[in-house]
C-alpha atoms as a PDB file:
ATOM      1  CA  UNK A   1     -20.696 -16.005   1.822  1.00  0.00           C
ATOM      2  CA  UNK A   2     -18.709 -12.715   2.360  1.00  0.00           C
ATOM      3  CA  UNK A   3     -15.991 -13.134   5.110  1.00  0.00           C
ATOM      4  CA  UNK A   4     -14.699  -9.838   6.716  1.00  0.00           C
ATOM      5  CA  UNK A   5     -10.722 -10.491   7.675  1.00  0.00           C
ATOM      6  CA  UNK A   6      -8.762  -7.739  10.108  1.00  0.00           C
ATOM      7  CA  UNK A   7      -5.707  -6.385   8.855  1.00  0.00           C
ATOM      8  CA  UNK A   8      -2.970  -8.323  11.176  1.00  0.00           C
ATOM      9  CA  UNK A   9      -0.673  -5.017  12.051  1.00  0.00           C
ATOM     10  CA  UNK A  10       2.265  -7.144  13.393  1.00  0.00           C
ATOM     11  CA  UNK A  11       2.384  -8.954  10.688  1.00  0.00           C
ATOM     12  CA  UNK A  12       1.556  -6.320   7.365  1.00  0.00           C
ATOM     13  CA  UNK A  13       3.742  -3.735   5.924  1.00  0.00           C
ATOM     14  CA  UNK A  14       4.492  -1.967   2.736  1.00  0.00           C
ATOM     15  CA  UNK A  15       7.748  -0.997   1.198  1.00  0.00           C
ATOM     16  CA  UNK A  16       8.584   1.843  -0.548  1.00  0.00           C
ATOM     17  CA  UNK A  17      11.909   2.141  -2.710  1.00  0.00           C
ATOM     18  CA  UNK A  18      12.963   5.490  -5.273  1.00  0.00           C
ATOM     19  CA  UNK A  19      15.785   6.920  -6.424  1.00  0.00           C
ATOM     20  CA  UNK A  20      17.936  10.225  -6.297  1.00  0.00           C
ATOM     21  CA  UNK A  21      21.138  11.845  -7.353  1.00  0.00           C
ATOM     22  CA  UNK A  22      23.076  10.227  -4.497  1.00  0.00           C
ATOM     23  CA  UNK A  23      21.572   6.437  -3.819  1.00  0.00           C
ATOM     24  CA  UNK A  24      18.404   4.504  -3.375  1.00  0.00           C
ATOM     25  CA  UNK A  25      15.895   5.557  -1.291  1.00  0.00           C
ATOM     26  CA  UNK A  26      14.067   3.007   0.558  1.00  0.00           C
ATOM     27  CA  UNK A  27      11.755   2.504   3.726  1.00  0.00           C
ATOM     28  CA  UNK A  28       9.519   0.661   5.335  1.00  0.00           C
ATOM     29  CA  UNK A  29       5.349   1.402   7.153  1.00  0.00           C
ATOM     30  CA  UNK A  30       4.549  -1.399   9.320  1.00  0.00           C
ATOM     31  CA  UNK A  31       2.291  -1.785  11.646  1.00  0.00           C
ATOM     32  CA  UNK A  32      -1.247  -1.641   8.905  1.00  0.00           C
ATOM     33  CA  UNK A  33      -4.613  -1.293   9.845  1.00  0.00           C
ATOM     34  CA  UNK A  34      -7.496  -2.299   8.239  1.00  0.00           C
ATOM     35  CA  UNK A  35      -9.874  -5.201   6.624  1.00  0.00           C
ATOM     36  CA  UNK A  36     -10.527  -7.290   3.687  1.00  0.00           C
ATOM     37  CA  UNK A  37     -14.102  -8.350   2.934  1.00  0.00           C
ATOM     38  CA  UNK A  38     -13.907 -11.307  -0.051  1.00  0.00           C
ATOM     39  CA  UNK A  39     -15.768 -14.965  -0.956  1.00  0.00           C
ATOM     40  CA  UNK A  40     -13.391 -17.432  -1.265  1.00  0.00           C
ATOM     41  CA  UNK A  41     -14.184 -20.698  -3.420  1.00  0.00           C
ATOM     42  CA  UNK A  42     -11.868 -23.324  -3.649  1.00  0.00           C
ATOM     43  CA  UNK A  43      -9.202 -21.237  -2.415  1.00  0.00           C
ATOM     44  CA  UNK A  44      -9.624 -18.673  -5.006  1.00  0.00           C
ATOM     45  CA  UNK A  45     -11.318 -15.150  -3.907  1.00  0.00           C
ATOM     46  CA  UNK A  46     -14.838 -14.584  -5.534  1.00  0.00           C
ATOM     47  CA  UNK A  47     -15.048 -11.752  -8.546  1.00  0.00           C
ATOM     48  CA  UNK A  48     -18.642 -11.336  -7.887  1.00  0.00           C
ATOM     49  CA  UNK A  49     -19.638  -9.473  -5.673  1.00  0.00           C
ATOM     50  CA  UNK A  50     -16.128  -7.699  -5.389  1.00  0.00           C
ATOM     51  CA  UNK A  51     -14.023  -7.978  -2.540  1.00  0.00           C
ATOM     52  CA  UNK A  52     -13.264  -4.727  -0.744  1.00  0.00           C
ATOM     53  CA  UNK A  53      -9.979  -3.787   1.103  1.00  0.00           C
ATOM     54  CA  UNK A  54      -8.458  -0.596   2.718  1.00  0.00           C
ATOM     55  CA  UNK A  55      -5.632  -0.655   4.465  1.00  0.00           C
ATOM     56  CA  UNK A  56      -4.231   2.286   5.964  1.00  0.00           C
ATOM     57  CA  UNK A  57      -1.377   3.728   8.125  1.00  0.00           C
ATOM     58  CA  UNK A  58       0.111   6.586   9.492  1.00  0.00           C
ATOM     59  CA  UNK A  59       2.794   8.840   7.513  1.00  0.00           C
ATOM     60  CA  UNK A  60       4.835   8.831  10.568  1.00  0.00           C
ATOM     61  CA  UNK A  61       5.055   5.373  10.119  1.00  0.00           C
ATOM     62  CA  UNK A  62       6.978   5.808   6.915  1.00  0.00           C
ATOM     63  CA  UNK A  63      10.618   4.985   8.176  1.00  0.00           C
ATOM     64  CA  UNK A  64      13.914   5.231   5.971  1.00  0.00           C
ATOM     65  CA  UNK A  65      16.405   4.499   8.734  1.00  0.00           C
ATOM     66  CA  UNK A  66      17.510   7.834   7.707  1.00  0.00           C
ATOM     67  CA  UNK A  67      16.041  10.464  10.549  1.00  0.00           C
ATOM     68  CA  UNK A  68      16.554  13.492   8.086  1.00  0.00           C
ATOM     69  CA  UNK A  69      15.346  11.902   5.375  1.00  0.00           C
ATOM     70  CA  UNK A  70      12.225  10.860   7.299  1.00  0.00           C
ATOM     71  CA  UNK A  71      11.768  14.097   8.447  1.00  0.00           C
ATOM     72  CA  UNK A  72      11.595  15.685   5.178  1.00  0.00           C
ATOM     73  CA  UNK A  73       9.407  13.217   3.992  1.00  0.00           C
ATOM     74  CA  UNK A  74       7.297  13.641   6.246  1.00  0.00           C
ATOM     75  CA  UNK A  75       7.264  17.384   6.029  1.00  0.00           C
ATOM     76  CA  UNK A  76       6.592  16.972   2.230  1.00  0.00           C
ATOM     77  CA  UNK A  77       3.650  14.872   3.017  1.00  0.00           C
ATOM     78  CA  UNK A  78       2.386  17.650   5.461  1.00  0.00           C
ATOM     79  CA  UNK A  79       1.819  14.808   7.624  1.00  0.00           C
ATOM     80  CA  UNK A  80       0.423  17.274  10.791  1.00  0.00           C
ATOM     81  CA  UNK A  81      -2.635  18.031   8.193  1.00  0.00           C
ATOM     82  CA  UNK A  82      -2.748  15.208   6.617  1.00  0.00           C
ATOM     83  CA  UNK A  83      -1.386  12.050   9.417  1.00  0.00           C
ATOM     84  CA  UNK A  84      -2.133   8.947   7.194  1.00  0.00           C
ATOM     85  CA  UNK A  85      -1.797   7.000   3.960  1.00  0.00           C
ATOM     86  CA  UNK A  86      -4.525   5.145   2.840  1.00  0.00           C
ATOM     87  CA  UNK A  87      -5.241   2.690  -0.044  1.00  0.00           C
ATOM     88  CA  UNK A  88      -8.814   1.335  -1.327  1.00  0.00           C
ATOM     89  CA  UNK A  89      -9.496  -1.882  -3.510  1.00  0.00           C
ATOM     90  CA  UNK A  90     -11.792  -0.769  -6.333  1.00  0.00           C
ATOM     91  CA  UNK A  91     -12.027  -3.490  -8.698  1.00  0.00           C
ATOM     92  CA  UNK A  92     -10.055  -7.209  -8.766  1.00  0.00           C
ATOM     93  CA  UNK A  93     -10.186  -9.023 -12.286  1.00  0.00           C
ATOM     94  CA  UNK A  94      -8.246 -12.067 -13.147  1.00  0.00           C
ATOM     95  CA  UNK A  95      -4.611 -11.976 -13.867  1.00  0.00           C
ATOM     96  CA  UNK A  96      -2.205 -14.124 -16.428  1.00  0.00           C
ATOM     97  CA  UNK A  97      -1.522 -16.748 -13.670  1.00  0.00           C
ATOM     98  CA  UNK A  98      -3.275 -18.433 -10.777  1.00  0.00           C
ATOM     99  CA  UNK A  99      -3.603 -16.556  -7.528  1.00  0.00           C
ATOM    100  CA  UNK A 100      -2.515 -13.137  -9.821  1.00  0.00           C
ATOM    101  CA  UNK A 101      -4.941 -10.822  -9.854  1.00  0.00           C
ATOM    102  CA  UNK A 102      -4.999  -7.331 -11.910  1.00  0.00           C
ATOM    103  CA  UNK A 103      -6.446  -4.384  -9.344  1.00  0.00           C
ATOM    104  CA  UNK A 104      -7.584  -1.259  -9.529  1.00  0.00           C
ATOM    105  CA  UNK A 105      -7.675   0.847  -6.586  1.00  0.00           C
ATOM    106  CA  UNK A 106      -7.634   4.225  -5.144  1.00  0.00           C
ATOM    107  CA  UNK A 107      -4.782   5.827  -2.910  1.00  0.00           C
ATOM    108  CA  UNK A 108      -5.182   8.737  -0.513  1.00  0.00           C
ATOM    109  CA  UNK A 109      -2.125  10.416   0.211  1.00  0.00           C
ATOM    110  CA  UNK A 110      -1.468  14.094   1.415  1.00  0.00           C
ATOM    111  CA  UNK A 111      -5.204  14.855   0.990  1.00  0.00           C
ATOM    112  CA  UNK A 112      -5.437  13.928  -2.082  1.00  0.00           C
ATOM    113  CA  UNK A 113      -7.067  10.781  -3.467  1.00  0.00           C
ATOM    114  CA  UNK A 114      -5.989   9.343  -6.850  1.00  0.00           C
ATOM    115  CA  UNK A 115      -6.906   5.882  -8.605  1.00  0.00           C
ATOM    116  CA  UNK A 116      -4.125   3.367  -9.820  1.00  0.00           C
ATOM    117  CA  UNK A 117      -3.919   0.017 -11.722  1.00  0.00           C
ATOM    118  CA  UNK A 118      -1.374  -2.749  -9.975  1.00  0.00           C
ATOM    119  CA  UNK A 119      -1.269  -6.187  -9.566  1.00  0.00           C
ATOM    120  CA  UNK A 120      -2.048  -8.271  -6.103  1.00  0.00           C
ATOM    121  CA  UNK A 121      -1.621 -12.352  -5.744  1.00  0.00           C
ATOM    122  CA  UNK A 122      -3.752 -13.370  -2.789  1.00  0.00           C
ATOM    123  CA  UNK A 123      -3.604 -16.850  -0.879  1.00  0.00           C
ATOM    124  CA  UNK A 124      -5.882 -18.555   1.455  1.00  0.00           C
ATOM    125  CA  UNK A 125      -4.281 -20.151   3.991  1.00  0.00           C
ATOM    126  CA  UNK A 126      -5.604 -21.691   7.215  1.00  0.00           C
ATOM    127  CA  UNK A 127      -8.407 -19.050   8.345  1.00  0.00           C
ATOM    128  CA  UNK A 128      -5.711 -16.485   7.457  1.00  0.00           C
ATOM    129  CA  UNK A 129      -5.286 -14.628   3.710  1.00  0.00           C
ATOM    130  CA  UNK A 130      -1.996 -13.091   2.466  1.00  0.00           C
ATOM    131  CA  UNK A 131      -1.878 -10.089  -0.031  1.00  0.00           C
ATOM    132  CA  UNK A 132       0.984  -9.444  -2.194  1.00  0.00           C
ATOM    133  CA  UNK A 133       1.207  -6.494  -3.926  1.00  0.00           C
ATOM    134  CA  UNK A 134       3.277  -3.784  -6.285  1.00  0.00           C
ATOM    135  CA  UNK A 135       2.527  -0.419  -7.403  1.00  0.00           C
ATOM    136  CA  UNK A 136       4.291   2.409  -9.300  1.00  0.00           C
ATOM    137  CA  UNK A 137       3.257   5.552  -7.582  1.00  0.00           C
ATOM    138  CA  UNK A 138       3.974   9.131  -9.227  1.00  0.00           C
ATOM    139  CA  UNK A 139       4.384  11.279  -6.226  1.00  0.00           C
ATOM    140  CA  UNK A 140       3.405  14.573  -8.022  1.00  0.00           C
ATOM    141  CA  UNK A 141       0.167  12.872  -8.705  1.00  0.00           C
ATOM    142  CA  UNK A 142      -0.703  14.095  -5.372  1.00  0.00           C
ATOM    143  CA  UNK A 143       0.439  17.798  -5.834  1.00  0.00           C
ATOM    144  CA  UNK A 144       3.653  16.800  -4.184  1.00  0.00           C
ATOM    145  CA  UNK A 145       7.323  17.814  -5.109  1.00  0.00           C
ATOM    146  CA  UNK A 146      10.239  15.707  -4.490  1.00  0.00           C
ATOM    147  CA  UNK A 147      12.603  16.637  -1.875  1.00  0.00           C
ATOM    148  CA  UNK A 148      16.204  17.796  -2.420  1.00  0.00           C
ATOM    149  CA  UNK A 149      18.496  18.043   0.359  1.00  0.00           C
ATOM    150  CA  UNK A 150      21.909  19.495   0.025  1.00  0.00           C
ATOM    151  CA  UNK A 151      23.440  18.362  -3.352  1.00  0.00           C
ATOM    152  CA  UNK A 152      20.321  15.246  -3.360  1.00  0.00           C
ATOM    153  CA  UNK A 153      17.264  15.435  -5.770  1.00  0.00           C
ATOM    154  CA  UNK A 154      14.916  12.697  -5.433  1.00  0.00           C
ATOM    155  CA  UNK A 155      12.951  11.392  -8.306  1.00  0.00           C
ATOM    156  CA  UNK A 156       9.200  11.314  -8.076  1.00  0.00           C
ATOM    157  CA  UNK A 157       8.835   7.789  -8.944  1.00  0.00           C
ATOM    158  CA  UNK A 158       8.105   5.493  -5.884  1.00  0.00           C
ATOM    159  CA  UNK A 159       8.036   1.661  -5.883  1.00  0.00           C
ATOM    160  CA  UNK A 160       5.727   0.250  -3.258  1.00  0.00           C
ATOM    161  CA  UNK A 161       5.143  -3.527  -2.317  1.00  0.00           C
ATOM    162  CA  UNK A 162       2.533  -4.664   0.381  1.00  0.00           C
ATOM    163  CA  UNK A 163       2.590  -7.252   2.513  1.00  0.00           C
ATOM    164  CA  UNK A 164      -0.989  -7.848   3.837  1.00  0.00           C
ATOM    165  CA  UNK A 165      -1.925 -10.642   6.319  1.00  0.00           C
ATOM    166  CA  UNK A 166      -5.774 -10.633   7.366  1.00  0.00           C
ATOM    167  CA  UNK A 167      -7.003 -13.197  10.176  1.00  0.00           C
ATOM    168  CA  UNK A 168     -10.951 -13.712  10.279  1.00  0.00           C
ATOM    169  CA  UNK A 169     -12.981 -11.008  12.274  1.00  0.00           C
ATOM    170  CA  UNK A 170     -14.326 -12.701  14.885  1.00  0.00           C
END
């Protein structure tokens, strides 16, 4: 039987981390809303039907500990027309190890939705499921351009990991 599980905001992020002529770029989105609708059989998610996720957030959200930097980003994002990030399970097929799953999704970003391969590992424990995830995201996939400030070019390559934790929908 399909279970619907909430998206635990206090408790799910993702990470982003690039690179530029000066240093590493890297930040953090917590606070993730959302749900995760899957079968689980002996604590391994059911392939048929699919399980569905989305989990989204808001740009603003997107925090570099850097307040220029953040603004920027945020500015490249157009995040007044366009205020959140959003991400879509498609399709979930088994993976080279237990609990690793290939995935295909879509992402949503500035307006602009575009479908990506990754890989997730997803546990059942307790009531509670945990999502693992990484993803190589092109940013000019989405139309964007990387920022350069001053005498700093960032590169449009963005690694992302997600931390989901979904608690049953009661």
């Amino acid at each position: 039987m399909i279970a619907r599980y909430a998206v635990v905001p206090t408790e799910s992020w993702i990470a982003f981390e690039g690179r530029s002529t000066l240093h590493r770029v890297h930040g953090k989105a917590a606070n993730l809303q959302g749900y995760v609708e899957t079968d689980w059989s002996d604590g391994v998610p059911s392939l048929q039907p699919p399980p569905r996720m989305h989990v989204e957030f808001p740009v603003e959200q997107l925090r570099s500990g850097n307040a220029l930097q953040d603004r920027e980003m945020w500015k490249m994002i157009d995040s007044k027309r366009f205020p959140a990030i959003a991400a879509d399970l498609v399709e979930l097929r088994p993976g080279a190890q237990p609990g690793r799953f290939s995935a295909s999704g879509r992402v949503t970003l500035a307006g602009r939705s575009r479908a990506y391969e990754g890989e997730l590992m997803l546990q059942q424990a307790n009531d509670a499921i945990s999502i693992e995830g990484e993803l190589a995201l092109d940013i000019r996939d989405f139309g964007l351009q990387p920022p350069s400030l001053l005498l700093m070019k960032v590169e449009p390559a963005i690694a992302l990991h997600l931390h989901v934790v979904a608690a049953p929908q009661r």
